[in-house]
PDB file of N, CA and C in Angstrom:
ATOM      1  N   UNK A   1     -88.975 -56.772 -21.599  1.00  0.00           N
ATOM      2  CA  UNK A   1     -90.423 -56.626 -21.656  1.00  0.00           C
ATOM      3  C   UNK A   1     -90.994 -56.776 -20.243  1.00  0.00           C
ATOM      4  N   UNK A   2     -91.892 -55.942 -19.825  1.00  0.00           N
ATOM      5  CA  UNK A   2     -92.220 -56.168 -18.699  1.00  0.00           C
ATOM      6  C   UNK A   2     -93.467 -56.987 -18.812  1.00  0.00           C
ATOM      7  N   UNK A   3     -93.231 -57.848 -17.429  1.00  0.00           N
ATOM      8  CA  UNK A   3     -94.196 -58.654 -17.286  1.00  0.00           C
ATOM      9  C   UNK A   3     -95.100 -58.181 -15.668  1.00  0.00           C
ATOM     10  N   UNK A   4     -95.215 -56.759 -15.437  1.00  0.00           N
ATOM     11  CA  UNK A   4     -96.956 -56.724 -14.268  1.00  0.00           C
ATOM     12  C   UNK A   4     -97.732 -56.887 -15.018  1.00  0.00           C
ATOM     13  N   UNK A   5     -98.732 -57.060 -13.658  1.00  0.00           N
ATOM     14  CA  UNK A   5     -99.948 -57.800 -14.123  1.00  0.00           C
ATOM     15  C   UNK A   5    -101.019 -56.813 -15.016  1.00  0.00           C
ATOM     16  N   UNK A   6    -100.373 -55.315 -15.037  1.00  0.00           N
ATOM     17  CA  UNK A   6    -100.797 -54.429 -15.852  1.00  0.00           C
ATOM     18  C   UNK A   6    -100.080 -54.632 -17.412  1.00  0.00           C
ATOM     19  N   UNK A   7     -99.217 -54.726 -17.244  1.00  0.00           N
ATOM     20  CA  UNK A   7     -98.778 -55.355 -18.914  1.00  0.00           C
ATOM     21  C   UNK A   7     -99.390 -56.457 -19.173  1.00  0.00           C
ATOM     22  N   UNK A   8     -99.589 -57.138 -18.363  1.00  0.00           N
ATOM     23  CA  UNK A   8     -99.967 -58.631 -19.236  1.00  0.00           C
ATOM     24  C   UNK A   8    -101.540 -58.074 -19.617  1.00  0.00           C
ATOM     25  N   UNK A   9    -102.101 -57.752 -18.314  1.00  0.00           N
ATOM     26  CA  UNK A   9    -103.633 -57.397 -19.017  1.00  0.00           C
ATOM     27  C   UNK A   9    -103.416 -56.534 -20.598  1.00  0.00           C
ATOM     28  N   UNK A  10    -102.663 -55.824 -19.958  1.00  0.00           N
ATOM     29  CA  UNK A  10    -102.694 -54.561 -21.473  1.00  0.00           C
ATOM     30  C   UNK A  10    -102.317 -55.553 -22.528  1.00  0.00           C
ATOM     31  N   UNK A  11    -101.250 -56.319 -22.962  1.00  0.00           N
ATOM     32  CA  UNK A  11    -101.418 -56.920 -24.196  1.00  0.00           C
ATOM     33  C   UNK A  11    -102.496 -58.063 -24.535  1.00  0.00           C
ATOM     34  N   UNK A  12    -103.253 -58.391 -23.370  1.00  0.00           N
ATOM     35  CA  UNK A  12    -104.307 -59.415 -22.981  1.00  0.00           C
ATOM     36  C   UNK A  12    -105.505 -58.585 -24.312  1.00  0.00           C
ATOM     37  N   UNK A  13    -105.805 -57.233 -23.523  1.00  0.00           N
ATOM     38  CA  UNK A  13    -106.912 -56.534 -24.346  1.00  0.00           C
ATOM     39  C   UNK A  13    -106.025 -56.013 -25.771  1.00  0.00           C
ATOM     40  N   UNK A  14    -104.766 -55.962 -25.874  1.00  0.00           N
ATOM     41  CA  UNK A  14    -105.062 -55.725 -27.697  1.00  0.00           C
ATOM     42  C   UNK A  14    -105.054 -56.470 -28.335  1.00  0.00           C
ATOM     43  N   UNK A  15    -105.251 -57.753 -28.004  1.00  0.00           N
ATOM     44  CA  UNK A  15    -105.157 -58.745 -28.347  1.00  0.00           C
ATOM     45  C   UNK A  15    -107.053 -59.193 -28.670  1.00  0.00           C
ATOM     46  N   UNK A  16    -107.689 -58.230 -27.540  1.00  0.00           N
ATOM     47  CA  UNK A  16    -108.933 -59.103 -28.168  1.00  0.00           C
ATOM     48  C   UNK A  16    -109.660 -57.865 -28.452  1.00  0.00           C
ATOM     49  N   UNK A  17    -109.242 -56.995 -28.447  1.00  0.00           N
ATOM     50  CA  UNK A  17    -109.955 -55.238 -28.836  1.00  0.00           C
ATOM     51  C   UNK A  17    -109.877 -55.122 -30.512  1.00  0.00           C
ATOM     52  N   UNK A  18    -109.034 -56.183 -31.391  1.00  0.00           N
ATOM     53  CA  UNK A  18    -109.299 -56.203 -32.886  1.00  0.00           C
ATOM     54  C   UNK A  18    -110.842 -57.139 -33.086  1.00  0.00           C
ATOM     55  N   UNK A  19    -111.383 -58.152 -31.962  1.00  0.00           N
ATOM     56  CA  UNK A  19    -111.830 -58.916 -32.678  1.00  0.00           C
ATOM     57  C   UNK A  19    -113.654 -58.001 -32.857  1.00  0.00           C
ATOM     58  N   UNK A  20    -114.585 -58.848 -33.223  1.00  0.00           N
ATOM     59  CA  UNK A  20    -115.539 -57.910 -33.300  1.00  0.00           C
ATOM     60  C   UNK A  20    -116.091 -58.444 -32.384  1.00  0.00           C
ATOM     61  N   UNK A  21    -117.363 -57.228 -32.046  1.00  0.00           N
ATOM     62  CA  UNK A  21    -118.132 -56.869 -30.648  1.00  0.00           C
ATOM     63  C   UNK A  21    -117.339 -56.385 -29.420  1.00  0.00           C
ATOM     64  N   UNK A  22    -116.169 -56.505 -29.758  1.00  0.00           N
ATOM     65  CA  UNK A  22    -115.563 -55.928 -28.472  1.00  0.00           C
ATOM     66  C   UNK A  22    -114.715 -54.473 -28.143  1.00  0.00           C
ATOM     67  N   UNK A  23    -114.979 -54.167 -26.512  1.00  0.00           N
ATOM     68  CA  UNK A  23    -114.379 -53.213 -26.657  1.00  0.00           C
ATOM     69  C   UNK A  23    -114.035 -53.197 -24.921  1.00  0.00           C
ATOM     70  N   UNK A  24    -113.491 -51.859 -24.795  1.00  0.00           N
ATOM     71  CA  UNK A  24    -112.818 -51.467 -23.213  1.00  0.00           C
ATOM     72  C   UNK A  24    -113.339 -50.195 -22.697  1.00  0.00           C
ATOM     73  N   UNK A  25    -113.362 -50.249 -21.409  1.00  0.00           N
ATOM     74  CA  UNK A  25    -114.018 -49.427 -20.890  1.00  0.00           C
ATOM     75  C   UNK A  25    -113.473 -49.486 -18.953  1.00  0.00           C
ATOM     76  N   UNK A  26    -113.977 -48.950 -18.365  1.00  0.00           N
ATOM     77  CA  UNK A  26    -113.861 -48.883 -16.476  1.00  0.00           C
ATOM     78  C   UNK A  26    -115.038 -49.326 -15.593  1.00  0.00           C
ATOM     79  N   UNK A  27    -115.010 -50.140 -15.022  1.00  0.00           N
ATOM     80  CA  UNK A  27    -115.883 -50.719 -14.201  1.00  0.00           C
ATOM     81  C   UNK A  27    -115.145 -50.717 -12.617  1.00  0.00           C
ATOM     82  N   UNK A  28    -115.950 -50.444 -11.688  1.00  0.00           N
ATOM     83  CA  UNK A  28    -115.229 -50.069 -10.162  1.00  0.00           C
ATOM     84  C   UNK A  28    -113.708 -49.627 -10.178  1.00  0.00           C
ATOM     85  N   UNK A  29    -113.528 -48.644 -10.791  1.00  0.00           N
ATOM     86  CA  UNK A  29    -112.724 -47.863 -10.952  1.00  0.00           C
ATOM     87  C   UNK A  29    -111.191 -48.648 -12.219  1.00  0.00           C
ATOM     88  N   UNK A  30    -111.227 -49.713 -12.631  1.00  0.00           N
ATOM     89  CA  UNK A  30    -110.163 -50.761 -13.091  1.00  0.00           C
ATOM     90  C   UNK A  30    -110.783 -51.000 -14.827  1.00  0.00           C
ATOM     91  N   UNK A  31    -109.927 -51.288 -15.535  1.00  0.00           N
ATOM     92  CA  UNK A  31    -109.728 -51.205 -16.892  1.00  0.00           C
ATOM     93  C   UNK A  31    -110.908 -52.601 -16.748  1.00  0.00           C
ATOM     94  N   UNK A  32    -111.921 -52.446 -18.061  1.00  0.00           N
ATOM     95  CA  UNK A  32    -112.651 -54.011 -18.365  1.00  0.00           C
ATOM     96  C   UNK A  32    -112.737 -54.624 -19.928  1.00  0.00           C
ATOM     97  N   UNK A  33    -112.733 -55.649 -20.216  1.00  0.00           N
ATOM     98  CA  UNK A  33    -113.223 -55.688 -20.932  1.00  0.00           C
ATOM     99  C   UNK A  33    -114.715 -56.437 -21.587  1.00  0.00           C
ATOM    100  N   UNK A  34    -115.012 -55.932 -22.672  1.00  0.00           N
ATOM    101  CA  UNK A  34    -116.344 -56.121 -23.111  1.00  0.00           C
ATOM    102  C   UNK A  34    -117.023 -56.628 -24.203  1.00  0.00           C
ATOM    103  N   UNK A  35    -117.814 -57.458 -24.425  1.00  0.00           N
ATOM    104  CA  UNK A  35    -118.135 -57.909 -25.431  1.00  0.00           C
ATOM    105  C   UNK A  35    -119.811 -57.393 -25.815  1.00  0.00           C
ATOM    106  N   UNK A  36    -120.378 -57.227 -26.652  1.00  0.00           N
ATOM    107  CA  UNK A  36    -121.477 -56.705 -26.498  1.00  0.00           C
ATOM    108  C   UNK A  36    -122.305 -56.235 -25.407  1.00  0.00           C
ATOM    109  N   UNK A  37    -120.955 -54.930 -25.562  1.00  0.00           N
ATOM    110  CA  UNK A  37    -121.411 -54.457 -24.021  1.00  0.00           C
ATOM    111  C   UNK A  37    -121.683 -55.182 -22.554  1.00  0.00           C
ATOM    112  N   UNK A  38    -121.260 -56.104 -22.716  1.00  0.00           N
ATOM    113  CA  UNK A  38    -121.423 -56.899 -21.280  1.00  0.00           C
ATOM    114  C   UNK A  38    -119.793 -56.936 -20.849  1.00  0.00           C
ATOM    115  N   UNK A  39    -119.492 -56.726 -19.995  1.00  0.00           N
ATOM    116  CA  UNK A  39    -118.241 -56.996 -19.055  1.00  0.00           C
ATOM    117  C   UNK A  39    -117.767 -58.228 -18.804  1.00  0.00           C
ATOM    118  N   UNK A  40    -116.610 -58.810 -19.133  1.00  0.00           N
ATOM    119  CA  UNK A  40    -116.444 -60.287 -18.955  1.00  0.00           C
ATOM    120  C   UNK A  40    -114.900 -60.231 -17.784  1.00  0.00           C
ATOM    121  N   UNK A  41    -114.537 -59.321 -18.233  1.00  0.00           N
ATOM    122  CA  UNK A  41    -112.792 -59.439 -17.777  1.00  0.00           C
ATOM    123  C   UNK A  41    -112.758 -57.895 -17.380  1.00  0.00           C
ATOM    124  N   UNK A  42    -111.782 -58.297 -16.280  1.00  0.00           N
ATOM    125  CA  UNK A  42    -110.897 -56.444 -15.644  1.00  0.00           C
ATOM    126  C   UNK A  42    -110.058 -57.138 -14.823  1.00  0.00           C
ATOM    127  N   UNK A  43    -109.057 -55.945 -14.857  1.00  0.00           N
ATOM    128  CA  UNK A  43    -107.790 -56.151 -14.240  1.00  0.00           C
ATOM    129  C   UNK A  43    -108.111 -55.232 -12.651  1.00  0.00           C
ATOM    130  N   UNK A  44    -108.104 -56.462 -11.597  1.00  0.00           N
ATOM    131  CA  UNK A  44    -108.654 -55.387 -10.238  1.00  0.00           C
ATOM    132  C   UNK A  44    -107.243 -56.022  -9.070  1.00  0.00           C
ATOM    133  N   UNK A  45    -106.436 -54.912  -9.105  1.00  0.00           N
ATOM    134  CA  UNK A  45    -105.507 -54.958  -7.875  1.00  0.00           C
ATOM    135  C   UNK A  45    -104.311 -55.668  -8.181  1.00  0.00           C
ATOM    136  N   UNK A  46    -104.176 -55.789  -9.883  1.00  0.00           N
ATOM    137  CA  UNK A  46    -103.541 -56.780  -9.637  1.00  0.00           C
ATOM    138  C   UNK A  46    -103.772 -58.267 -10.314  1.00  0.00           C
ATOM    139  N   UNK A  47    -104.973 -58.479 -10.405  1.00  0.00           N
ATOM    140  CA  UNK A  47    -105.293 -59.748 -10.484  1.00  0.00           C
ATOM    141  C   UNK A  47    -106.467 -59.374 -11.704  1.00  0.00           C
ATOM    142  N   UNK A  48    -106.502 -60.383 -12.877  1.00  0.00           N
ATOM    143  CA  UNK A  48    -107.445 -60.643 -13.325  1.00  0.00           C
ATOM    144  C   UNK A  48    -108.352 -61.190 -12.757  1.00  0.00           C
ATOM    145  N   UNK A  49    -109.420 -60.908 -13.151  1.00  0.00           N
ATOM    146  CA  UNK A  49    -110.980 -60.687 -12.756  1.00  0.00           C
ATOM    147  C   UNK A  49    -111.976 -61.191 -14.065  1.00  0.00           C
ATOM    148  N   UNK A  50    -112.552 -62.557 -14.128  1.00  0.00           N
ATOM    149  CA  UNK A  50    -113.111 -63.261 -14.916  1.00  0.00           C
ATOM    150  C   UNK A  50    -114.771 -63.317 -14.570  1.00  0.00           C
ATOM    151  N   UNK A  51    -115.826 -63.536 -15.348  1.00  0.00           N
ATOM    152  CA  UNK A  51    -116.943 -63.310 -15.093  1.00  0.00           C
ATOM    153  C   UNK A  51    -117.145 -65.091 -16.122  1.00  0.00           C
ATOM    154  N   UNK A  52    -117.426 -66.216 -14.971  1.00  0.00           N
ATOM    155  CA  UNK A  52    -117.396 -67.453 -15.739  1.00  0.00           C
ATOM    156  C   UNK A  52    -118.750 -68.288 -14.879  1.00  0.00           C
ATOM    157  N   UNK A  53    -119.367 -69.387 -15.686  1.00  0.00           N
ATOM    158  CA  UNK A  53    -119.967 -70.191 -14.835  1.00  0.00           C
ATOM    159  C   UNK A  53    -119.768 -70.151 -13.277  1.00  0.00           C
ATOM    160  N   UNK A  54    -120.570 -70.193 -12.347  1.00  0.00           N
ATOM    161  CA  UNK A  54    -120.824 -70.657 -11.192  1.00  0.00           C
ATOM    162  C   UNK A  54    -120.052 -71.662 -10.971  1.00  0.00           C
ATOM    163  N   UNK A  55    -120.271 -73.267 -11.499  1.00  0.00           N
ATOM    164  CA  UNK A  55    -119.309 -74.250 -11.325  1.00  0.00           C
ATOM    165  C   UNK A  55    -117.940 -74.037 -11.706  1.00  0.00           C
ATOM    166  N   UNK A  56    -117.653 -73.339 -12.935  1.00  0.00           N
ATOM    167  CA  UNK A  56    -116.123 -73.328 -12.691  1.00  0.00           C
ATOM    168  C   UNK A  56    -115.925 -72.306 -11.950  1.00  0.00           C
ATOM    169  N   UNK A  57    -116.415 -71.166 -11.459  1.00  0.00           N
ATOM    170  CA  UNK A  57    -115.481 -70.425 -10.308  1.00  0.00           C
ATOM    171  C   UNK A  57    -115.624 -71.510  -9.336  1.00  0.00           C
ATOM    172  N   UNK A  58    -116.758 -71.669  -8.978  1.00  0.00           N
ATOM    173  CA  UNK A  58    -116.061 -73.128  -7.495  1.00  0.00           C
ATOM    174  C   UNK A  58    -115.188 -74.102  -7.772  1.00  0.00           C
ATOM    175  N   UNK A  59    -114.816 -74.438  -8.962  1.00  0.00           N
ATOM    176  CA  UNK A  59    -113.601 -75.009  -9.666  1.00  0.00           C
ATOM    177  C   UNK A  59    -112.536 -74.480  -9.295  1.00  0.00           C
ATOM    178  N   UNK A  60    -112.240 -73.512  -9.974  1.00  0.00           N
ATOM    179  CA  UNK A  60    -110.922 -72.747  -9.491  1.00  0.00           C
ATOM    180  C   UNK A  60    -111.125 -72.330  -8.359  1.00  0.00           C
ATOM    181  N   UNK A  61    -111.705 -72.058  -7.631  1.00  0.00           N
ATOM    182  CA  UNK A  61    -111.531 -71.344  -6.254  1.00  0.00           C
ATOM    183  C   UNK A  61    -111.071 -73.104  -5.473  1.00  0.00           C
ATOM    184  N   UNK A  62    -111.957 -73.903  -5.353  1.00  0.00           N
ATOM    185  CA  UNK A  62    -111.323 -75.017  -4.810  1.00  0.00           C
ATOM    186  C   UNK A  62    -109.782 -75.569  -5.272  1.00  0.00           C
ATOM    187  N   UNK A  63    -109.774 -75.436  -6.213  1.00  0.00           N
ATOM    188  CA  UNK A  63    -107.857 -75.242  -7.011  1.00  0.00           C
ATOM    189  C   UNK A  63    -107.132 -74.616  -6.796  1.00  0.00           C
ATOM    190  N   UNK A  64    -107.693 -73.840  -5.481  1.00  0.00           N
ATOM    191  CA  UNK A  64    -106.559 -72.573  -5.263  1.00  0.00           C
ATOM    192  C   UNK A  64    -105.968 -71.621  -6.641  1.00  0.00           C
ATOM    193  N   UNK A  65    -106.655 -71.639  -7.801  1.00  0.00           N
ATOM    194  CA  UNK A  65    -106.141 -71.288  -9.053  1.00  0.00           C
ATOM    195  C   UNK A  65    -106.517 -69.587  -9.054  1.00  0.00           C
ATOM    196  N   UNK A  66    -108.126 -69.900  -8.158  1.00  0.00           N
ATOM    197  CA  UNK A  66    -108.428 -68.507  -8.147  1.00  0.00           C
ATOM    198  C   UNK A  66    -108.892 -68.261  -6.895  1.00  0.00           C
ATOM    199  N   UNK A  67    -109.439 -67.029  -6.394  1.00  0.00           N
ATOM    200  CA  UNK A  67    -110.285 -66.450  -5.064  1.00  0.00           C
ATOM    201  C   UNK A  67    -111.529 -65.897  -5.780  1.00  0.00           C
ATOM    202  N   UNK A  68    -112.337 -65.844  -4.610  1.00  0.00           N
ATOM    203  CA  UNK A  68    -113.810 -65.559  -4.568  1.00  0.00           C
ATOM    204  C   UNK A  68    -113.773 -63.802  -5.086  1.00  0.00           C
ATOM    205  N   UNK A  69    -114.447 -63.206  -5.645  1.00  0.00           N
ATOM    206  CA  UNK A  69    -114.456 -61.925  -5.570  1.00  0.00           C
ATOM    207  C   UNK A  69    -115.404 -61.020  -5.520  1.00  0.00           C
ATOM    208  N   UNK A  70    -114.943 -60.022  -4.123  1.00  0.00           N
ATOM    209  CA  UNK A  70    -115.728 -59.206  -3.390  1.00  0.00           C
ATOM    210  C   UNK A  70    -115.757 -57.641  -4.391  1.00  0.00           C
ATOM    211  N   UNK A  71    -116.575 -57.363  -4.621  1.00  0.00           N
ATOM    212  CA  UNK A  71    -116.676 -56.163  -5.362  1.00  0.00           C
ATOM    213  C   UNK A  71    -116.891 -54.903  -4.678  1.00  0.00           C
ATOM    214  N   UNK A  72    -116.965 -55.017  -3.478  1.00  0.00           N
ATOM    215  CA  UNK A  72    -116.955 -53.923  -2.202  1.00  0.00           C
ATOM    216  C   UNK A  72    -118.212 -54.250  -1.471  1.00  0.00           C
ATOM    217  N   UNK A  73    -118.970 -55.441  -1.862  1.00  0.00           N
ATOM    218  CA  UNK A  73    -120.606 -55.393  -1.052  1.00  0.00           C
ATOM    219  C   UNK A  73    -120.175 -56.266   0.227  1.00  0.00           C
ATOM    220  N   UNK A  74    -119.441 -56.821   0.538  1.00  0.00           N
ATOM    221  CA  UNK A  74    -118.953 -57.565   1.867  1.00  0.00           C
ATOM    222  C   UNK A  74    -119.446 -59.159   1.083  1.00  0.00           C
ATOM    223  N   UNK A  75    -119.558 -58.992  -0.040  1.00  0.00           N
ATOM    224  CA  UNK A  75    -120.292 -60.363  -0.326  1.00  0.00           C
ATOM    225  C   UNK A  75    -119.621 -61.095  -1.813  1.00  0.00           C
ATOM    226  N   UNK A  76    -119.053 -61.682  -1.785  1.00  0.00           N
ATOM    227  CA  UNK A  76    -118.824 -62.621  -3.121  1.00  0.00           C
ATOM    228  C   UNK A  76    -119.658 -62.942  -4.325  1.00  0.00           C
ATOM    229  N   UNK A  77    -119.269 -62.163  -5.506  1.00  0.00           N
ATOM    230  CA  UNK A  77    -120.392 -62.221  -6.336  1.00  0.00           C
ATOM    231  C   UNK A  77    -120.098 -64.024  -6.803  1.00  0.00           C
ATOM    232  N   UNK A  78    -120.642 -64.144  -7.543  1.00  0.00           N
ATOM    233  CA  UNK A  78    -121.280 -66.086  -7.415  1.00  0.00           C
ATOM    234  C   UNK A  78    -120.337 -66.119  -9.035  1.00  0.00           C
ATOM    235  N   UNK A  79    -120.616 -65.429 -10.008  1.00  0.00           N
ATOM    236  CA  UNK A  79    -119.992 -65.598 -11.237  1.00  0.00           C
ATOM    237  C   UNK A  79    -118.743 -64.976 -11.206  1.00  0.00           C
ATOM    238  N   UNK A  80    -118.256 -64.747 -10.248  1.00  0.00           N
ATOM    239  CA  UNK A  80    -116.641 -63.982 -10.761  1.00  0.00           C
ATOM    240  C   UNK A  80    -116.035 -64.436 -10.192  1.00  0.00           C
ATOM    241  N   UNK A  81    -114.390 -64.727 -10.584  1.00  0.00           N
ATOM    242  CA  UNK A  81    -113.308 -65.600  -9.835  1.00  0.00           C
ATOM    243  C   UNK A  81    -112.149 -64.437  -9.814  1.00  0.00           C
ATOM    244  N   UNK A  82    -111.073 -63.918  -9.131  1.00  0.00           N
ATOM    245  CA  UNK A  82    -110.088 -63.380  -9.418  1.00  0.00           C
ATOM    246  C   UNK A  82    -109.157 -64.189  -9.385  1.00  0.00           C
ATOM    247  N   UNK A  83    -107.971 -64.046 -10.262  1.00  0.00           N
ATOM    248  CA  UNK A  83    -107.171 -64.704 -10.319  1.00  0.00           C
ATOM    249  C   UNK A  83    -105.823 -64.306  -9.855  1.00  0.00           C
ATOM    250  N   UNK A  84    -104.977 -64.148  -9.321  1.00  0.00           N
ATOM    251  CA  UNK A  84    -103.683 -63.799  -8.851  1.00  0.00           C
ATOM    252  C   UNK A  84    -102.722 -64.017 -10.277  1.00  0.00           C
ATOM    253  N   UNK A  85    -101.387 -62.931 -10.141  1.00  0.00           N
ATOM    254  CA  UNK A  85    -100.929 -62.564 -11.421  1.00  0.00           C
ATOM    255  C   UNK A  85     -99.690 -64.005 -11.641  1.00  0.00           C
ATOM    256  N   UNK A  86     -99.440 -64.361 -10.500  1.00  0.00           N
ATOM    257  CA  UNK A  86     -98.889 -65.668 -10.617  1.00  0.00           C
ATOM    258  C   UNK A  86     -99.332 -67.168 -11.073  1.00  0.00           C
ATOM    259  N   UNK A  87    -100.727 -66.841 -12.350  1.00  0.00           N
ATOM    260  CA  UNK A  87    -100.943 -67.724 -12.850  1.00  0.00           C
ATOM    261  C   UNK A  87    -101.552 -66.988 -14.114  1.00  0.00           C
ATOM    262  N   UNK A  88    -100.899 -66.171 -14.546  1.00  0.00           N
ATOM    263  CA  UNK A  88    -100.549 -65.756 -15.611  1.00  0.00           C
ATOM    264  C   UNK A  88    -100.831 -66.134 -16.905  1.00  0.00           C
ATOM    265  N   UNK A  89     -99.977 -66.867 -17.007  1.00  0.00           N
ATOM    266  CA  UNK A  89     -99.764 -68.068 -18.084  1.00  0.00           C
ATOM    267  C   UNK A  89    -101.478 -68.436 -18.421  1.00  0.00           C
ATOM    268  N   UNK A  90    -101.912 -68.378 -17.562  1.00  0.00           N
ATOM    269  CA  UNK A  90    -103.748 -68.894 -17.556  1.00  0.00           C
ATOM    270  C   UNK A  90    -104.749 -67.898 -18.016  1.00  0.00           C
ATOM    271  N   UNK A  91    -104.097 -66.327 -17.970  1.00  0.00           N
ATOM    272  CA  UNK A  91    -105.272 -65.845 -18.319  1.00  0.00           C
ATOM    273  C   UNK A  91    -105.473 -65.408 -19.326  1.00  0.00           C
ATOM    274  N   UNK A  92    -105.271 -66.267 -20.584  1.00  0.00           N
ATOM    275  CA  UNK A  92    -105.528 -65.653 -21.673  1.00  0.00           C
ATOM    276  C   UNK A  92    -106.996 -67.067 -21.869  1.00  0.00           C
ATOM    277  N   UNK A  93    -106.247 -68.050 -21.467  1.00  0.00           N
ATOM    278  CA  UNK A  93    -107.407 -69.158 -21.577  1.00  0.00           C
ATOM    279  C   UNK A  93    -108.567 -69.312 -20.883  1.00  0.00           C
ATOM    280  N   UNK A  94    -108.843 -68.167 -19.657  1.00  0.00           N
ATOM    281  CA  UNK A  94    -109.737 -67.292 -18.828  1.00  0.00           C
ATOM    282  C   UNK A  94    -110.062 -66.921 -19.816  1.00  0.00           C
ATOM    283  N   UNK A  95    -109.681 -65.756 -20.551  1.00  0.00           N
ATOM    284  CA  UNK A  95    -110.447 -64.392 -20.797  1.00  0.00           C
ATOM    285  C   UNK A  95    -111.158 -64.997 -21.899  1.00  0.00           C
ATOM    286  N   UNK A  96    -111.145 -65.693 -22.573  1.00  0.00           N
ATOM    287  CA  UNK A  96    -111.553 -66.697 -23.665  1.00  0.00           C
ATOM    288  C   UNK A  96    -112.756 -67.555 -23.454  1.00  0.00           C
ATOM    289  N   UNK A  97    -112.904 -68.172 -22.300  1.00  0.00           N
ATOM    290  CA  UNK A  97    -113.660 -68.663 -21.172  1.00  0.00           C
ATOM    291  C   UNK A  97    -114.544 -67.873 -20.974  1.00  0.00           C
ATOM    292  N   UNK A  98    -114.411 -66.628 -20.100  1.00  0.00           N
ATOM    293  CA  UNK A  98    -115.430 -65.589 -20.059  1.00  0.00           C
ATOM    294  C   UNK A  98    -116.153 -65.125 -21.337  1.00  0.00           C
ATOM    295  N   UNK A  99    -115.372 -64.706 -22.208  1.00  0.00           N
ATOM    296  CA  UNK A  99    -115.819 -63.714 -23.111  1.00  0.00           C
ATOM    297  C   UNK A  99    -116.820 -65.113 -24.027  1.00  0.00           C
ATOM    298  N   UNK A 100    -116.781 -66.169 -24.079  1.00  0.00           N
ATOM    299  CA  UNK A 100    -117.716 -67.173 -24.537  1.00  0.00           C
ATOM    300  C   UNK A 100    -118.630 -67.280 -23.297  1.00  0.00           C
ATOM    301  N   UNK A 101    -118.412 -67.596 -22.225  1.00  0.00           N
ATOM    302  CA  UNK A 101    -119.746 -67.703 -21.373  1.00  0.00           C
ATOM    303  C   UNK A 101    -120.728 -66.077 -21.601  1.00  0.00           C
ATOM    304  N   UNK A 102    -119.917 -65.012 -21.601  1.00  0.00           N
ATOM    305  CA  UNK A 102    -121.380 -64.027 -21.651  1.00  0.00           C
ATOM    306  C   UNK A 102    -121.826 -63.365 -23.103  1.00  0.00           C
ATOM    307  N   UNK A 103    -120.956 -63.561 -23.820  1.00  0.00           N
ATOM    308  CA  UNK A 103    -121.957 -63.737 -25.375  1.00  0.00           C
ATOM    309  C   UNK A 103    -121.354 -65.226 -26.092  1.00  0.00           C
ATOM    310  N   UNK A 104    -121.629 -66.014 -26.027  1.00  0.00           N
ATOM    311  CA  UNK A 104    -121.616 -67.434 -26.658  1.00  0.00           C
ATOM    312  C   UNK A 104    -121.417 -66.678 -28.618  1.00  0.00           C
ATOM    313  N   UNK A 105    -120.813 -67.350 -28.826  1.00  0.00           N
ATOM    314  CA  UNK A 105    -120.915 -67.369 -30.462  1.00  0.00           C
ATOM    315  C   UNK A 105    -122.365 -68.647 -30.701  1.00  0.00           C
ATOM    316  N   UNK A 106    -122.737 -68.227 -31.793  1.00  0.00           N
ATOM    317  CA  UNK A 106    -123.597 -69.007 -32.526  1.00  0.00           C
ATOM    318  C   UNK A 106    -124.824 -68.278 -31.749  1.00  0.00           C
TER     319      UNK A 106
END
C-alpha cells in the first residue's frame, strides 16, 4: 500500500466525502476539502494544509509540528498551518480539527 502524501490525503477524503455536508473540490490549483462549502483541508506540495484556530496554528507552528502557510501573497495566512507528510499519523486528527472549527456541529 502506498503511503505518499497523495495517498494518505486520498484515503483521508474518502473517508470524510461519505459523511454529510461534505464534499471535494480545487483550491490554488491542489485537491480540498469541504464542508458546507467552506474549505477546511487540501493537500498543497505535499503537505496537508489545515484551516484551524489562530492559537493552535501558533501551537503547532511553535511545535515544529507544522509551518506557517504562504498561499502565494508573500504573506502567511493567520488560520492555516501546513503540515509536512512526516507527521502523518496526525492528520486525520487535523482534518477533524478543521472541519469542526469551520462548521462546528450543533
Amino acid at each position: 500500500m502506498s503511503k505518499t502524501p497523495e495517498a494518505v490525503f486520498q484515503r483521508l477524503v474518502e473517508a470524510q466525502v461519505g459523511r454529510p455536508l461534505m464534499s471535494v473540490g480545487r483550491m490554488f490549483g491542489a485537491p480540498v476539502l469541504k464542508v458546507q462549502g467552506k474549505v477546511f483541508a487540501m493537500l498543497v506540495k505535499g503537505r496537508l494544509v489545515v484551516k484551524l484556530p489562530r492559537p493552535r496554528v501558533d501551537d503547532l507552528i511553535a511545535s515544529r509540528l507544522g509551518e506557517p502557510f504562504d498561499p502565494g501573497h508573500g504573506k502567511p495566512s493567520k488560520e492555516w498551518v501546513a503540515v509536512e507528510a512526516t507527521a502523518s499519523n496526525r492528520w486525520r486528527r487535523l482534518l477533524d480539527e478543521a472541519r469542526e472549527f469551520v462548521a462546528p456541529i450543533g
